[in-house]
PDB file of N, CA and C in Angstrom:
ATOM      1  N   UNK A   1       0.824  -1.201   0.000  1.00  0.00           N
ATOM      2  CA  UNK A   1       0.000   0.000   0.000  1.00  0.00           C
ATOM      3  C   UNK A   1       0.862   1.256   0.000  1.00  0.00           C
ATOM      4  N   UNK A   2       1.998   1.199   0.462  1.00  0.00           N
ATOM      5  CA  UNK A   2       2.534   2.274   0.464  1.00  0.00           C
ATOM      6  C   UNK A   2       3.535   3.022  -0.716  1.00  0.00           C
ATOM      7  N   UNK A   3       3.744   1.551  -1.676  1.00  0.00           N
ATOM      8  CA  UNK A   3       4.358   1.882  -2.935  1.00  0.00           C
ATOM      9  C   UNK A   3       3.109   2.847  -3.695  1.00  0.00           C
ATOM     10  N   UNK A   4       1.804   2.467  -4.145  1.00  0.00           N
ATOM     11  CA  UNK A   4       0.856   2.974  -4.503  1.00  0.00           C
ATOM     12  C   UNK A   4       0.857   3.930  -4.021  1.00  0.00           C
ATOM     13  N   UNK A   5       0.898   4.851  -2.746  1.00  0.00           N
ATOM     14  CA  UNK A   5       0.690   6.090  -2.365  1.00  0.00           C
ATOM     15  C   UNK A   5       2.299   6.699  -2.986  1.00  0.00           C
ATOM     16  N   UNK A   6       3.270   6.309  -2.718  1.00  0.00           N
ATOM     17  CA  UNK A   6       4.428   6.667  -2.649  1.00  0.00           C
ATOM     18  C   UNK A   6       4.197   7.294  -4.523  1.00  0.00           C
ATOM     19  N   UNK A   7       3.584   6.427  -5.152  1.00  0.00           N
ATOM     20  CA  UNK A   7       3.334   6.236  -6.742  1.00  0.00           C
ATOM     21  C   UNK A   7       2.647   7.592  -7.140  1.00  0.00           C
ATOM     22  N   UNK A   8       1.356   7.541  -6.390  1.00  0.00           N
ATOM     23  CA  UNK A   8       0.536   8.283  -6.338  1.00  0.00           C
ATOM     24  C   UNK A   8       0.898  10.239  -5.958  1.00  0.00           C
ATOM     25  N   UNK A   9       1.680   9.763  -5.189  1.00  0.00           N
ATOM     26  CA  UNK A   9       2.303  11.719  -4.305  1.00  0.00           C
ATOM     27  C   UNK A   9       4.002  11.767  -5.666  1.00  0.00           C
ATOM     28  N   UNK A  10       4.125  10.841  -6.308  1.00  0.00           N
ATOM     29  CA  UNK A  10       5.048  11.362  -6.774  1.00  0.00           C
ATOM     30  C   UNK A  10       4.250  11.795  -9.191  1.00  0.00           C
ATOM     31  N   UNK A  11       3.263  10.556  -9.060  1.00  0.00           N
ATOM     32  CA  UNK A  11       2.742  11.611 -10.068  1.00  0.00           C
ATOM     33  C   UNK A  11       2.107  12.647  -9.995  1.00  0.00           C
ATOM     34  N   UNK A  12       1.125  13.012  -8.965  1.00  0.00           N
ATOM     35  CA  UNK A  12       0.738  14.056  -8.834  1.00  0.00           C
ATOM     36  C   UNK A  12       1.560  15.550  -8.804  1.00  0.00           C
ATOM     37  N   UNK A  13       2.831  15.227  -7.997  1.00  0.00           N
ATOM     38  CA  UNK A  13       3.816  16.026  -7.769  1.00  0.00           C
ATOM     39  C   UNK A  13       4.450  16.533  -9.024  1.00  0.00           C
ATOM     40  N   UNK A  14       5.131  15.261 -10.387  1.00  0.00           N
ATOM     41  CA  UNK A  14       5.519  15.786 -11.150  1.00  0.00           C
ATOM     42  C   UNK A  14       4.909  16.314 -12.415  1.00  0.00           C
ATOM     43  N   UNK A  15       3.485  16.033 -12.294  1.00  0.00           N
ATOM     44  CA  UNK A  15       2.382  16.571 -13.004  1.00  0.00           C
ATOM     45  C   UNK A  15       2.307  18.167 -12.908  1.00  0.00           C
ATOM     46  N   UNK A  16       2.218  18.000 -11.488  1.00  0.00           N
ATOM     47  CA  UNK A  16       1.670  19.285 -11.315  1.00  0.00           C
ATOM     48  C   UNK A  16       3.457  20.540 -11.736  1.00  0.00           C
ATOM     49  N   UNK A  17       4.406  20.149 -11.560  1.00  0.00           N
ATOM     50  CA  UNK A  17       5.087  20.829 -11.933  1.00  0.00           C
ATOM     51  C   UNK A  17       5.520  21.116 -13.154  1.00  0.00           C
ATOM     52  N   UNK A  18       4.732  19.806 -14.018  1.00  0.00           N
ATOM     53  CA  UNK A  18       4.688  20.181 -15.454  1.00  0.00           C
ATOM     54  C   UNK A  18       4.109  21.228 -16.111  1.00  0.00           C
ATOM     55  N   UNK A  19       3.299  21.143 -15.500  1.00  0.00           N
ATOM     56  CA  UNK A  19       1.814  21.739 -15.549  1.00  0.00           C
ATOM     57  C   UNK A  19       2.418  23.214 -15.460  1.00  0.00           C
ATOM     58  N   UNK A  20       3.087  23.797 -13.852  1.00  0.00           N
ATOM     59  CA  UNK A  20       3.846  24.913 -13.505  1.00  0.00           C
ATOM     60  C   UNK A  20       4.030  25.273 -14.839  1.00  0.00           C
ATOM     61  N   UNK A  21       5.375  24.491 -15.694  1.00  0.00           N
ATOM     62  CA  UNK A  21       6.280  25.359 -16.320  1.00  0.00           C
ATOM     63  C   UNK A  21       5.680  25.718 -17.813  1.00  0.00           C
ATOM     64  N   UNK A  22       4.337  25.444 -18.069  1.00  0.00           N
ATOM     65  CA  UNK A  22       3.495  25.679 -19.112  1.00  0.00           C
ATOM     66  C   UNK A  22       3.005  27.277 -19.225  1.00  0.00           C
ATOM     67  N   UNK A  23       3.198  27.642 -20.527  1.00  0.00           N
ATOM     68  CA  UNK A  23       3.300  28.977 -20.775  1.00  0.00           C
ATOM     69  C   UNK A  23       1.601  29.189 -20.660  1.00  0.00           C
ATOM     70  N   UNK A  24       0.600  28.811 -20.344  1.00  0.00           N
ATOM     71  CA  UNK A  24      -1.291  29.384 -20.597  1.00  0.00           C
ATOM     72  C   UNK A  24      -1.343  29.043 -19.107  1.00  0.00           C
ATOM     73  N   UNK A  25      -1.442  30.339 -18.503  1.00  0.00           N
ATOM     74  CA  UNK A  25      -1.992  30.557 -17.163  1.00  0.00           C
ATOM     75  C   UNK A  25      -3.345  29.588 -16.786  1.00  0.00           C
ATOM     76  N   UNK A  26      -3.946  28.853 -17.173  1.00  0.00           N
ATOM     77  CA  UNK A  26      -5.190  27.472 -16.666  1.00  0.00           C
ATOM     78  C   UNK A  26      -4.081  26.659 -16.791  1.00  0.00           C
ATOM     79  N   UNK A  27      -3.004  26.362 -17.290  1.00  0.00           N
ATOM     80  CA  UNK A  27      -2.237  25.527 -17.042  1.00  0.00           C
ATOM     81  C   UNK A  27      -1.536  25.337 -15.864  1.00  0.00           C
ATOM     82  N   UNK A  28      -1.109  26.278 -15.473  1.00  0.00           N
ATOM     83  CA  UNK A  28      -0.222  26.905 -14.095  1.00  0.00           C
ATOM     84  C   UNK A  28      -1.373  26.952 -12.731  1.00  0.00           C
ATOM     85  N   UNK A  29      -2.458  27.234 -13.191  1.00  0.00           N
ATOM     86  CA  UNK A  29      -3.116  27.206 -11.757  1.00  0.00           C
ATOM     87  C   UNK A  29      -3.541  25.544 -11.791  1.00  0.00           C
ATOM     88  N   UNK A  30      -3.953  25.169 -12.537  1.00  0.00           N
ATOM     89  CA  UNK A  30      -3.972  23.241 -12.292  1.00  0.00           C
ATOM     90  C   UNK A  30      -2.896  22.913 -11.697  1.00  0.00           C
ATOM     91  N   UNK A  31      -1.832  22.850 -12.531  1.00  0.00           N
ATOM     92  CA  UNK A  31      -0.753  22.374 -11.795  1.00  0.00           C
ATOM     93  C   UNK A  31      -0.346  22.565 -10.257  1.00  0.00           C
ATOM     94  N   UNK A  32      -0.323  23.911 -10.014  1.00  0.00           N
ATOM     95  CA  UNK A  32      -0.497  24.452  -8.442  1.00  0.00           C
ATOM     96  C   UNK A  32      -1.636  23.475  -7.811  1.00  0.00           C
ATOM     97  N   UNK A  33      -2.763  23.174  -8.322  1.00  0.00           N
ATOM     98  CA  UNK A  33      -3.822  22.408  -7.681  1.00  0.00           C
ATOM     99  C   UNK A  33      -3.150  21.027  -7.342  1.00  0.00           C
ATOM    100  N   UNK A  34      -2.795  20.325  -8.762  1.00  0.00           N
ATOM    101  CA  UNK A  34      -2.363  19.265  -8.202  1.00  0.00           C
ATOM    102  C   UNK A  34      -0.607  19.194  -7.498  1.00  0.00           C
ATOM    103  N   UNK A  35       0.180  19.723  -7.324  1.00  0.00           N
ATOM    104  CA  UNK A  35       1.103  20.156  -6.545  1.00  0.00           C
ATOM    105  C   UNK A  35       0.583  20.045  -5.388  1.00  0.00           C
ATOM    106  N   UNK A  36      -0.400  20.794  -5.212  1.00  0.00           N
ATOM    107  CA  UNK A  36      -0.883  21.113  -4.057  1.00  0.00           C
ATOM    108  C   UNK A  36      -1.836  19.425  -3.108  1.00  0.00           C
ATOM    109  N   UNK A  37      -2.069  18.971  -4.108  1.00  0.00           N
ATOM    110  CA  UNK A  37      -2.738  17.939  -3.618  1.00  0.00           C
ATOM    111  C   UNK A  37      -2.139  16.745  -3.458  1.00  0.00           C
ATOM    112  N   UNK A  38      -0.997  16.597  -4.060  1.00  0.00           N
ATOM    113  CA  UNK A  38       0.138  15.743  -4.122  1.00  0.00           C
ATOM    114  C   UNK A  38       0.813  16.184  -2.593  1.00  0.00           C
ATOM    115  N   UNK A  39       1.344  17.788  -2.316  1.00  0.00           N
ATOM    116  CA  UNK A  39       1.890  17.849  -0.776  1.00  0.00           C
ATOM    117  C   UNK A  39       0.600  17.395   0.280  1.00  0.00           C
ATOM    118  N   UNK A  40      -0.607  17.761  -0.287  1.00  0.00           N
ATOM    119  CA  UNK A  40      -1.598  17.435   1.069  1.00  0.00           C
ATOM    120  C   UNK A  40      -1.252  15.769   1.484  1.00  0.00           C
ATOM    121  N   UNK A  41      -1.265  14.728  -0.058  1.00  0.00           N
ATOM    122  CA  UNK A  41      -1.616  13.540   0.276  1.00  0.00           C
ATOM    123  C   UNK A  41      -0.347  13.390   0.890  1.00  0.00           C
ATOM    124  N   UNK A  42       1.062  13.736   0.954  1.00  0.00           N
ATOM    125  CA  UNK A  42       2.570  13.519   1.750  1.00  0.00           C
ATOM    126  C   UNK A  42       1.917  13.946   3.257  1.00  0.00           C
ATOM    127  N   UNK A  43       1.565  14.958   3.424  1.00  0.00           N
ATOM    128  CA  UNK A  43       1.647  15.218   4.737  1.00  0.00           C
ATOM    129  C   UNK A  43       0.690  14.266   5.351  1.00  0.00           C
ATOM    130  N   UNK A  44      -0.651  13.956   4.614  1.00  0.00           N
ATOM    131  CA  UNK A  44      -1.400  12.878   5.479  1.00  0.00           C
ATOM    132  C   UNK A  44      -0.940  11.561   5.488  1.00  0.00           C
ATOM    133  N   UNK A  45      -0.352  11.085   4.819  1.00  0.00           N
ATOM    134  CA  UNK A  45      -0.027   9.830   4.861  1.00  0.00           C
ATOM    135  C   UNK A  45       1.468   9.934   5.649  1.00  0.00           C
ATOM    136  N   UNK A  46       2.115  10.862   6.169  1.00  0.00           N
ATOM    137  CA  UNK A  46       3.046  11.069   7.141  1.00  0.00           C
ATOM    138  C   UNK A  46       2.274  10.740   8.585  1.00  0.00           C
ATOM    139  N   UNK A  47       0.995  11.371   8.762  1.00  0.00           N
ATOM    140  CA  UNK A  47       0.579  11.154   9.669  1.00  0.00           C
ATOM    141  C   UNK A  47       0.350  10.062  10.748  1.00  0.00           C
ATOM    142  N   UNK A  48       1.027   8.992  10.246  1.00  0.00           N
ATOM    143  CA  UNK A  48       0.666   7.547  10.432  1.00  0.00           C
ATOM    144  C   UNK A  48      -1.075   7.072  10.958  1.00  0.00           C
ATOM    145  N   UNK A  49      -1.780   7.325   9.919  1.00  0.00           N
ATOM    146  CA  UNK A  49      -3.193   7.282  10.160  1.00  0.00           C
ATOM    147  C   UNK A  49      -3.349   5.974  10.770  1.00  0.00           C
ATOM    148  N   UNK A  50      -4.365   5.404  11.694  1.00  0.00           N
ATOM    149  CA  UNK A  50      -4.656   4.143  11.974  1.00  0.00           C
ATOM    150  C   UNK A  50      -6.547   4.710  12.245  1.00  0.00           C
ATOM    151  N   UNK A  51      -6.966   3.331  11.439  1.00  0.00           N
ATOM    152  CA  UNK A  51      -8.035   3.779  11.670  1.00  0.00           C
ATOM    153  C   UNK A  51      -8.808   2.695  12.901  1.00  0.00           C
ATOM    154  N   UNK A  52      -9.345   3.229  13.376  1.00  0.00           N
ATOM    155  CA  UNK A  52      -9.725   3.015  15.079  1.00  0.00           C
ATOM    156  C   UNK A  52      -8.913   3.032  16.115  1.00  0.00           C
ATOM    157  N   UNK A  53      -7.461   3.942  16.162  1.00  0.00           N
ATOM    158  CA  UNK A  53      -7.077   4.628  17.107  1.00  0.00           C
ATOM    159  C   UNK A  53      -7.590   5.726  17.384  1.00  0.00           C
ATOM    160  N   UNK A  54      -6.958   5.906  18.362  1.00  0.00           N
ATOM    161  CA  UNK A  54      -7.594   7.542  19.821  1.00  0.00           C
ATOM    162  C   UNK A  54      -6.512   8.404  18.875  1.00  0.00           C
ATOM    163  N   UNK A  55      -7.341   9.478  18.982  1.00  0.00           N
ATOM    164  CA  UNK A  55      -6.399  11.045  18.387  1.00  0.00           C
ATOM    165  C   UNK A  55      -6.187  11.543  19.420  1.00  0.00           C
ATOM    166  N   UNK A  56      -6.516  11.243  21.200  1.00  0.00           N
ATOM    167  CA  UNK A  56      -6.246  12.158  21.977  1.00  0.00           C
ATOM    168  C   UNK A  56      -5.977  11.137  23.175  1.00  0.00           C
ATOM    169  N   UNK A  57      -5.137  11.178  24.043  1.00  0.00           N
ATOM    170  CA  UNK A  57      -4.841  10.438  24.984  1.00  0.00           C
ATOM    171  C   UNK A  57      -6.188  10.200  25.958  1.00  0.00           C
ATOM    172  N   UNK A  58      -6.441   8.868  26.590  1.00  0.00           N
ATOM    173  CA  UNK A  58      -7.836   8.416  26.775  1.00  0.00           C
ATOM    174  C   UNK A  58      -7.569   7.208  28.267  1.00  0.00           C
ATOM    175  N   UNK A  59      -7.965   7.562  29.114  1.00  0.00           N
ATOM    176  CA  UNK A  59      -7.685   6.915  30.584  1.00  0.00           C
ATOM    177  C   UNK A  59      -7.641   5.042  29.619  1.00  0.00           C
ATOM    178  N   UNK A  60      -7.090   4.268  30.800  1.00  0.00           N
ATOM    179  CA  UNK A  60      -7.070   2.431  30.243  1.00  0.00           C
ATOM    180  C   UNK A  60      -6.614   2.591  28.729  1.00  0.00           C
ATOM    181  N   UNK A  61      -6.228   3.502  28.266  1.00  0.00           N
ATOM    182  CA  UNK A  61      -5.145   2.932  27.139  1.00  0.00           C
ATOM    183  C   UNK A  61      -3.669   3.588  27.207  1.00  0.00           C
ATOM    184  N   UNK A  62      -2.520   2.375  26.904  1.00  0.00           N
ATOM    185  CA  UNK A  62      -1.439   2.626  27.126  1.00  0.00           C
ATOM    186  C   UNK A  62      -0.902   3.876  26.533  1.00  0.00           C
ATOM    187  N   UNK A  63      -0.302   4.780  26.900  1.00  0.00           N
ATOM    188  CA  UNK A  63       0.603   6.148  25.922  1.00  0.00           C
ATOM    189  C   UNK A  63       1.774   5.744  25.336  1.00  0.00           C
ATOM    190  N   UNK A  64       1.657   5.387  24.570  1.00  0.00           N
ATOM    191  CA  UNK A  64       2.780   4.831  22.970  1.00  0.00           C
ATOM    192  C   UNK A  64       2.007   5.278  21.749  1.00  0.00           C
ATOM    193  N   UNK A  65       2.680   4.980  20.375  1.00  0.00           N
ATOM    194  CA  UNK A  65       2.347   5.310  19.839  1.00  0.00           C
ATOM    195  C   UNK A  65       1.589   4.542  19.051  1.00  0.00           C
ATOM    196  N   UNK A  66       1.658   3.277  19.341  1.00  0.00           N
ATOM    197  CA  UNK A  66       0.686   2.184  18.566  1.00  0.00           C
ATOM    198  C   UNK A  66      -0.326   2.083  18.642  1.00  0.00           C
ATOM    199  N   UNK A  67      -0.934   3.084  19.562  1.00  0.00           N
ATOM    200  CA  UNK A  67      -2.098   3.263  20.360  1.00  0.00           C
ATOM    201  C   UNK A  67      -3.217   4.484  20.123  1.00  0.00           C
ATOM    202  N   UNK A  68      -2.222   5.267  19.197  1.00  0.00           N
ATOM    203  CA  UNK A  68      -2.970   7.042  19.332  1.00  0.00           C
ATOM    204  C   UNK A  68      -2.320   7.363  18.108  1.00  0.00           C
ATOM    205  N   UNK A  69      -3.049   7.746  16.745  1.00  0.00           N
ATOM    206  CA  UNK A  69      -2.796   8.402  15.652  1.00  0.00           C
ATOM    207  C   UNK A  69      -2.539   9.862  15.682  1.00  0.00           C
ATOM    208  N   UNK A  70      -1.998  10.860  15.119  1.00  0.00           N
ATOM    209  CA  UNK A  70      -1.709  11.717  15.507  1.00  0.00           C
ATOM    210  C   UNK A  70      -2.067  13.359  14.785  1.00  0.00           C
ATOM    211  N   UNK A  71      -3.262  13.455  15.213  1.00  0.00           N
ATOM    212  CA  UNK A  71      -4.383  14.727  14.481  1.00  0.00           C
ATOM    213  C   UNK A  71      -3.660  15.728  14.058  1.00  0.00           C
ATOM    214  N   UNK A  72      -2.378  16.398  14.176  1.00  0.00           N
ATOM    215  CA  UNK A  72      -1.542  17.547  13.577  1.00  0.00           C
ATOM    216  C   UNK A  72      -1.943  17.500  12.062  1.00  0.00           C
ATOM    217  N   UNK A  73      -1.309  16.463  11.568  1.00  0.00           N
ATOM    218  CA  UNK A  73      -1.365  16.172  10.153  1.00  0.00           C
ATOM    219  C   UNK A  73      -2.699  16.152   9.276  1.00  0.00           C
ATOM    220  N   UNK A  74      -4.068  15.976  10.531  1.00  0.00           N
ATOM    221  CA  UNK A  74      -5.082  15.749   9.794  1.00  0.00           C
ATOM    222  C   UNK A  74      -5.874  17.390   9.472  1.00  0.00           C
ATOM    223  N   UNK A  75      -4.987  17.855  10.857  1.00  0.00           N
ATOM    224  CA  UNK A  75      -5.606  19.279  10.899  1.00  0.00           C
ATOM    225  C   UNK A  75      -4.741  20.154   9.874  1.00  0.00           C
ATOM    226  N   UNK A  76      -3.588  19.872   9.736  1.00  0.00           N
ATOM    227  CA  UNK A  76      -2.981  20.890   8.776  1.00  0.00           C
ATOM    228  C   UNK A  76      -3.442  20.557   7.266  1.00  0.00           C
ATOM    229  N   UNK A  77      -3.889  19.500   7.056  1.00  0.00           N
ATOM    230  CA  UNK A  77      -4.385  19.231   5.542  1.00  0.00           C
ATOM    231  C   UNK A  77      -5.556  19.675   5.181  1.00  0.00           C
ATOM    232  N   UNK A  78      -6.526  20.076   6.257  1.00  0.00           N
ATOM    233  CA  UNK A  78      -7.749  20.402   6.141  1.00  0.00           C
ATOM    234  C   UNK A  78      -7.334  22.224   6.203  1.00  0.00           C
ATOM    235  N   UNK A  79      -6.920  22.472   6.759  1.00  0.00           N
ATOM    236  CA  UNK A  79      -6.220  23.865   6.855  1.00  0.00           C
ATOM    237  C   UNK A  79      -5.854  24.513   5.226  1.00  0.00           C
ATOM    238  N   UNK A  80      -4.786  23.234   4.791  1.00  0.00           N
ATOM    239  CA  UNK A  80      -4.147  23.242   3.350  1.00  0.00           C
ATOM    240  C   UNK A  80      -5.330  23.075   2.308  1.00  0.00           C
ATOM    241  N   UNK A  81      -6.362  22.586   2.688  1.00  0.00           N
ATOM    242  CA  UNK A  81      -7.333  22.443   1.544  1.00  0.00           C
ATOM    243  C   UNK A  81      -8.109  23.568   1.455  1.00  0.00           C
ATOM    244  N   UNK A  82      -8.489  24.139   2.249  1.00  0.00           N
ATOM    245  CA  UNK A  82      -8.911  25.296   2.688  1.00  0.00           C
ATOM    246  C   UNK A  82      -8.359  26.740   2.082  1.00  0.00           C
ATOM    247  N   UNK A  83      -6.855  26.512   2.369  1.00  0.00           N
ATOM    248  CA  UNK A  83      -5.917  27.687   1.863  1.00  0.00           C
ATOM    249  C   UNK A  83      -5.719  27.409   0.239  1.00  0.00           C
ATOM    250  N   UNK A  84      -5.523  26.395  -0.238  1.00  0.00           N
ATOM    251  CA  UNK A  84      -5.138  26.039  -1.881  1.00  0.00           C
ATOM    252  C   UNK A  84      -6.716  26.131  -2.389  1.00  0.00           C
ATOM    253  N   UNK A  85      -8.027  25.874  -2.046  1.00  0.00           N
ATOM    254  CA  UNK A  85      -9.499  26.421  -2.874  1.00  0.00           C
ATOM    255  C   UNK A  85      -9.892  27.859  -3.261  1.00  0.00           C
ATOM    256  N   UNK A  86      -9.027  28.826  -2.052  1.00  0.00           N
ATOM    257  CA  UNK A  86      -9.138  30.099  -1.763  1.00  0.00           C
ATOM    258  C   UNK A  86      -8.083  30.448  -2.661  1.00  0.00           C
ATOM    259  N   UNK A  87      -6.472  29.811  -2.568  1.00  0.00           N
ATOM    260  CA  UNK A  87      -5.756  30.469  -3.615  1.00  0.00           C
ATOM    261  C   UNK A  87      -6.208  30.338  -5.185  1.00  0.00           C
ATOM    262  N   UNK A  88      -6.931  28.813  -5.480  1.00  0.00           N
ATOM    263  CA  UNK A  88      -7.365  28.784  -6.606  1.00  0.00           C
ATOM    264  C   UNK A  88      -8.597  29.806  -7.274  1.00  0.00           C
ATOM    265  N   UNK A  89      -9.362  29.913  -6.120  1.00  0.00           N
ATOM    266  CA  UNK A  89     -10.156  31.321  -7.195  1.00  0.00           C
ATOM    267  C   UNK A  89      -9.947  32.294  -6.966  1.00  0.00           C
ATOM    268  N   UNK A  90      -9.014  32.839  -6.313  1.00  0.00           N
ATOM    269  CA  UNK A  90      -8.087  34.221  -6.444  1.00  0.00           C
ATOM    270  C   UNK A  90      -7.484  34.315  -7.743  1.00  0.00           C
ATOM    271  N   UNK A  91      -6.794  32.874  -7.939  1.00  0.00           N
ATOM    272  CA  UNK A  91      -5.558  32.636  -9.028  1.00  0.00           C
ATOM    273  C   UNK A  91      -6.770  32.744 -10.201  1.00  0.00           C
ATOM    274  N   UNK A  92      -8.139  32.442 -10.357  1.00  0.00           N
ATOM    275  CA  UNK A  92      -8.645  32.382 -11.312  1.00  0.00           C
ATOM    276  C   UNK A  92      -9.454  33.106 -11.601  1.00  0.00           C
ATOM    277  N   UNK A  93      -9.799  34.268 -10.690  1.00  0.00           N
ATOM    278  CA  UNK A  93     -10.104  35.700 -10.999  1.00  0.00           C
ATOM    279  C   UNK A  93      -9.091  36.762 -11.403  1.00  0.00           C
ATOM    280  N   UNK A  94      -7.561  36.485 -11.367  1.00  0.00           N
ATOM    281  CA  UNK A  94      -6.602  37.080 -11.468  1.00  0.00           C
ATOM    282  C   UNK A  94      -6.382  37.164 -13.269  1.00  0.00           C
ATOM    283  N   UNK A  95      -6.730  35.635 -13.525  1.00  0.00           N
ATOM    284  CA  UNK A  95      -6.651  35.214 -15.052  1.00  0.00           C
ATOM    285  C   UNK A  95      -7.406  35.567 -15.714  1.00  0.00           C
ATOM    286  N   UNK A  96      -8.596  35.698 -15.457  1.00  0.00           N
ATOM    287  CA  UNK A  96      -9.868  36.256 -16.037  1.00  0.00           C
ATOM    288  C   UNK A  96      -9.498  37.639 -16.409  1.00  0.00           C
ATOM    289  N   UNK A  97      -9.238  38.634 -15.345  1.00  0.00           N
ATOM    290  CA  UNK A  97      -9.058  40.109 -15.563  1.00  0.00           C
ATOM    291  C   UNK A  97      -7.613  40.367 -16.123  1.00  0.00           C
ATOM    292  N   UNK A  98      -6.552  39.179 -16.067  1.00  0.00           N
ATOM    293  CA  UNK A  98      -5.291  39.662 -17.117  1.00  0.00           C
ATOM    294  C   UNK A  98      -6.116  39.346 -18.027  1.00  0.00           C
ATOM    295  N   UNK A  99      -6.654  37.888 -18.944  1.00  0.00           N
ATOM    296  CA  UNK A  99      -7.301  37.871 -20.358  1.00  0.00           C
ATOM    297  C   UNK A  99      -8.262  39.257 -20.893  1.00  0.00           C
ATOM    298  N   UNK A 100      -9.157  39.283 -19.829  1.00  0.00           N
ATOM    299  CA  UNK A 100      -9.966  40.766 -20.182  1.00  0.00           C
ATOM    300  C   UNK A 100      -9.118  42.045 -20.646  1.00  0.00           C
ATOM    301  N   UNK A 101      -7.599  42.001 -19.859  1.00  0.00           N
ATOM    302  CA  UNK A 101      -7.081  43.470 -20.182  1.00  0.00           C
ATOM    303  C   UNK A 101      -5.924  43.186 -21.356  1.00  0.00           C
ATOM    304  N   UNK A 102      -5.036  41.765 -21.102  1.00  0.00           N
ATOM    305  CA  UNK A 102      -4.349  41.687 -22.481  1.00  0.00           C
ATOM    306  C   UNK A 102      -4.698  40.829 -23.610  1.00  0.00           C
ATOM    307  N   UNK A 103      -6.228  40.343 -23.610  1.00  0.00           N
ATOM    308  CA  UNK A 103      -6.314  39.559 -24.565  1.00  0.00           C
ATOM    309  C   UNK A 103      -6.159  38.162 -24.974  1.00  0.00           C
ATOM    310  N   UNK A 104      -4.934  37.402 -24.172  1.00  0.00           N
ATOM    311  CA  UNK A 104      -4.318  36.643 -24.337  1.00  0.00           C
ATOM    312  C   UNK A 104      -4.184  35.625 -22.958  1.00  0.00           C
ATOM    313  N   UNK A 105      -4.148  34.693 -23.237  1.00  0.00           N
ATOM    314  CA  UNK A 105      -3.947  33.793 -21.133  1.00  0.00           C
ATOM    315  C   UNK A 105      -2.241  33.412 -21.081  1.00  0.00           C
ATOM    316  N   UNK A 106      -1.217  34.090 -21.846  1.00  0.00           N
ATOM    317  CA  UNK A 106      -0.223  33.695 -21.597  1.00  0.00           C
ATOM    318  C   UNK A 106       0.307  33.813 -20.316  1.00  0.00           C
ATOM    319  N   UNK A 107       1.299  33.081 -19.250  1.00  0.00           N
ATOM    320  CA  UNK A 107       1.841  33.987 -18.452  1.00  0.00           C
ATOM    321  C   UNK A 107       2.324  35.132 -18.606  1.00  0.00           C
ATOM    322  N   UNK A 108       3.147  35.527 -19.601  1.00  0.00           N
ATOM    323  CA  UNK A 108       3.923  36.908 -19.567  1.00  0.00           C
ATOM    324  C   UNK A 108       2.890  37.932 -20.408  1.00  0.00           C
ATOM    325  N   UNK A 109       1.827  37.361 -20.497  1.00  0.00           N
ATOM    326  CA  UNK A 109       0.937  38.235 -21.206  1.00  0.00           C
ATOM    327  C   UNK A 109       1.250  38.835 -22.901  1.00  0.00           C
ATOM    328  N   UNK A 110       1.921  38.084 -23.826  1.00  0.00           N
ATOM    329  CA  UNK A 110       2.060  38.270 -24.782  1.00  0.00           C
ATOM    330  C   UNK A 110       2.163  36.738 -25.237  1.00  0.00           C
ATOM    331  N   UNK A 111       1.657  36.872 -26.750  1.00  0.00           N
ATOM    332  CA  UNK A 111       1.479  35.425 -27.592  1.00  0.00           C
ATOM    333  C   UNK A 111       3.273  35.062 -28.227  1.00  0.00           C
ATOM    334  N   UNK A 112       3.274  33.816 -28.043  1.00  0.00           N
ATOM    335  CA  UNK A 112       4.917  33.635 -28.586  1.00  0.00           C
ATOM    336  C   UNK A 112       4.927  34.199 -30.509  1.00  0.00           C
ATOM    337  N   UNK A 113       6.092  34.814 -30.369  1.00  0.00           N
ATOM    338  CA  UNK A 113       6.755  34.956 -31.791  1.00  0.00           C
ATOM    339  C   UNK A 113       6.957  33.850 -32.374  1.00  0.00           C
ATOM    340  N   UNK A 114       5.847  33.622 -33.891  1.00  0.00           N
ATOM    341  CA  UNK A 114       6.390  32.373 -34.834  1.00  0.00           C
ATOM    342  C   UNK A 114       6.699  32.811 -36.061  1.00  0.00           C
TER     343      UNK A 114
END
């Protein structure tokens, strides 16, 4: 299971930076999306999720870690999803009003010389 995730956070990752170095601004904010969703799935699956452990220390169960999964990770991804939906329609009202004023969705705002 963990090759598959390992699989999974590393296409997403180099997708999304493909995506980055693409000259049409909808290209660049996808990519940021999946970048972005590629670091969320690293940090949660860092988390060492167990499902039907305690997230919070709980009287009659031992304090180790085999015992208690550890909510940081679950809270900062929900945080991160939160912050990357908000950057995405910023980023895509930003694109809208460069196309409206130069015409064009390039990043540098001009069409390449052919």
């Amino acid at each position: 299971m963990e090759e598959v995730i390992a699989v999974a956070i590393g296409v997403l990752a180099a997708s999304g930076v493909w995506l980055i170095l693409r000259p049409r601004t909808y290209q660049v904010i996808m990519g940021l999306c999946l970048l972005s969703y590629g670091v969320n799935l690293f940090i949660f699956s860092m988390g060492s999720l167990f499902i039907g452990k305690e997230p919070i220390i709980k009287d009659g169960v031992p304090q180790d870690l085999l015992n208690y999964t550890d909510p940081l990770p679950q809270a900062l991804v929900l945080t991160a999803i939160v912050i990357s939906f908000a950057m995405t329609a910023l980023f895509l009202v930003v694109m809208l009003a460069s196309r409206g004023i130069t015409g064009t969705d390039h990043v540098d705002g001009r069409e390449r010389d052919e």
